[in-house]
Protein backbone atom coordinates (compact mmCIF):
# COMPACT_ATOMS: atom_id res chain seq x y z
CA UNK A 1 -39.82 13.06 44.84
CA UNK A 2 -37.67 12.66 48.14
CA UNK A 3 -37.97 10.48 50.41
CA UNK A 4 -40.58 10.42 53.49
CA UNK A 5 -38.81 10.55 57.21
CA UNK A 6 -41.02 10.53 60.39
CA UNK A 7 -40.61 14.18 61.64
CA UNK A 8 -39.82 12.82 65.75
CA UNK A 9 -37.58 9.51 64.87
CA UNK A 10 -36.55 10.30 61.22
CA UNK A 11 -37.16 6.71 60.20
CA UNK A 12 -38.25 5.71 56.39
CA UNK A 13 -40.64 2.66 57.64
CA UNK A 14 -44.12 4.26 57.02
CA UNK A 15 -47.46 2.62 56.82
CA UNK A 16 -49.82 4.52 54.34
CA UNK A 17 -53.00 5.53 56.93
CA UNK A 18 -55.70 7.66 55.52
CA UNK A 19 -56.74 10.74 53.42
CA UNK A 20 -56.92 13.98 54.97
CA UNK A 21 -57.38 17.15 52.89
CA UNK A 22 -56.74 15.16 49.58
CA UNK A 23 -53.30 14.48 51.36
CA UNK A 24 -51.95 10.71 52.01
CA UNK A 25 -51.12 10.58 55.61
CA UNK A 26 -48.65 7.86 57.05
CA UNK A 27 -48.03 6.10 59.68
CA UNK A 28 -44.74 5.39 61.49
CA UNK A 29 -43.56 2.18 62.16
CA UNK A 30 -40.56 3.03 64.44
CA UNK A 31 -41.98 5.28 67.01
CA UNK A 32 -46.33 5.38 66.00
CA UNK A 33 -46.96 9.06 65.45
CA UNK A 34 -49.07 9.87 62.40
CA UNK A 35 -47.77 12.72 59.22
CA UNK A 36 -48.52 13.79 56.32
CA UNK A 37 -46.70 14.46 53.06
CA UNK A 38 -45.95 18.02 52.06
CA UNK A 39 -47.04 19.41 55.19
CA UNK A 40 -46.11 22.91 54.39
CA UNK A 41 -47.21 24.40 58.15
CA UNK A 42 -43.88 26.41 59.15
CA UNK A 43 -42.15 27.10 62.28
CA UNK A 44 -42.59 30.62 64.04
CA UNK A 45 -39.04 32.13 64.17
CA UNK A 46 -37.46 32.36 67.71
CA UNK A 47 -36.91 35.76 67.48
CA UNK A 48 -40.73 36.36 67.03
CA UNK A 49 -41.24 34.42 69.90
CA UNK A 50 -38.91 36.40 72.15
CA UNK A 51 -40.34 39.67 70.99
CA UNK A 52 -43.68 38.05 72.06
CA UNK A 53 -42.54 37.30 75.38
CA UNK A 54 -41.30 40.64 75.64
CA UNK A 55 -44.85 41.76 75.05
CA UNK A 56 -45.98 39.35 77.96
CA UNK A 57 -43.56 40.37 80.85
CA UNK A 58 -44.72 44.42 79.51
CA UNK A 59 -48.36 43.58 80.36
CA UNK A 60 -49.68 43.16 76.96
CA UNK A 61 -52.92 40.81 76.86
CA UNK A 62 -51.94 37.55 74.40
CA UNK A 63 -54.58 38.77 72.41
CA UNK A 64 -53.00 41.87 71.83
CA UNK A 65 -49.87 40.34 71.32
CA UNK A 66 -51.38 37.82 68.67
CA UNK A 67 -52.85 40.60 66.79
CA UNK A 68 -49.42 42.82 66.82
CA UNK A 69 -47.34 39.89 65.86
CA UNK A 70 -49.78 38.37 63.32
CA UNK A 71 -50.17 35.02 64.68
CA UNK A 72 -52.65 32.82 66.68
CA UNK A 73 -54.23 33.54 70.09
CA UNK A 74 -53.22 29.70 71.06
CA UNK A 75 -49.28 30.28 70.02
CA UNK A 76 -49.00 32.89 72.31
CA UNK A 77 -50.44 30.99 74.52
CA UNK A 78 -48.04 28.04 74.57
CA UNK A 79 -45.09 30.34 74.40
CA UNK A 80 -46.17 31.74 77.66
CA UNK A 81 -46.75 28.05 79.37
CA UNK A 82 -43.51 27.25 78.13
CA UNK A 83 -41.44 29.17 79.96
């Protein structure tokens, strides 16, 4: 098994926390945010994104644009707020 790394400072000092969905979560020592191991949850590619935003400046509704793209209402969303 590799070794942990925070995901914001990439330090190794962890503090084992709590259980959440059978999963250990941690602790970081160096900068306080909480993770978990094997947190599987991937990134949205930036050329999904784009074509989202695309969608947006056309006049497409976010929900519209969720359904097309096949993700969630609130990730449309923050793309929008984020630009």
């Amino acid at each position: 098994m590799s070794e942990l790394t925070c995901k914001k400072c990439k330090g190794k000092q962890k503090t084992k926390s709590e259980f959440v969905r059978g999963k250990q979560r941690y602790i970081c020592k160096r900068c306080g945010p909480s993770y978990v191991e094997g947190d599987a949850r991937g990134k949205i590619p930036l050329s999904l994104r784009f074509q989202g935003l695309k969608l947006y400046i056309s006049g497409f509704s976010l929900n519209r644009i969720a359904y097309l793209l096949n993700v969630s209402p609130p990730a449309v969303l923050r793309w929008v707020s984020a630009t």
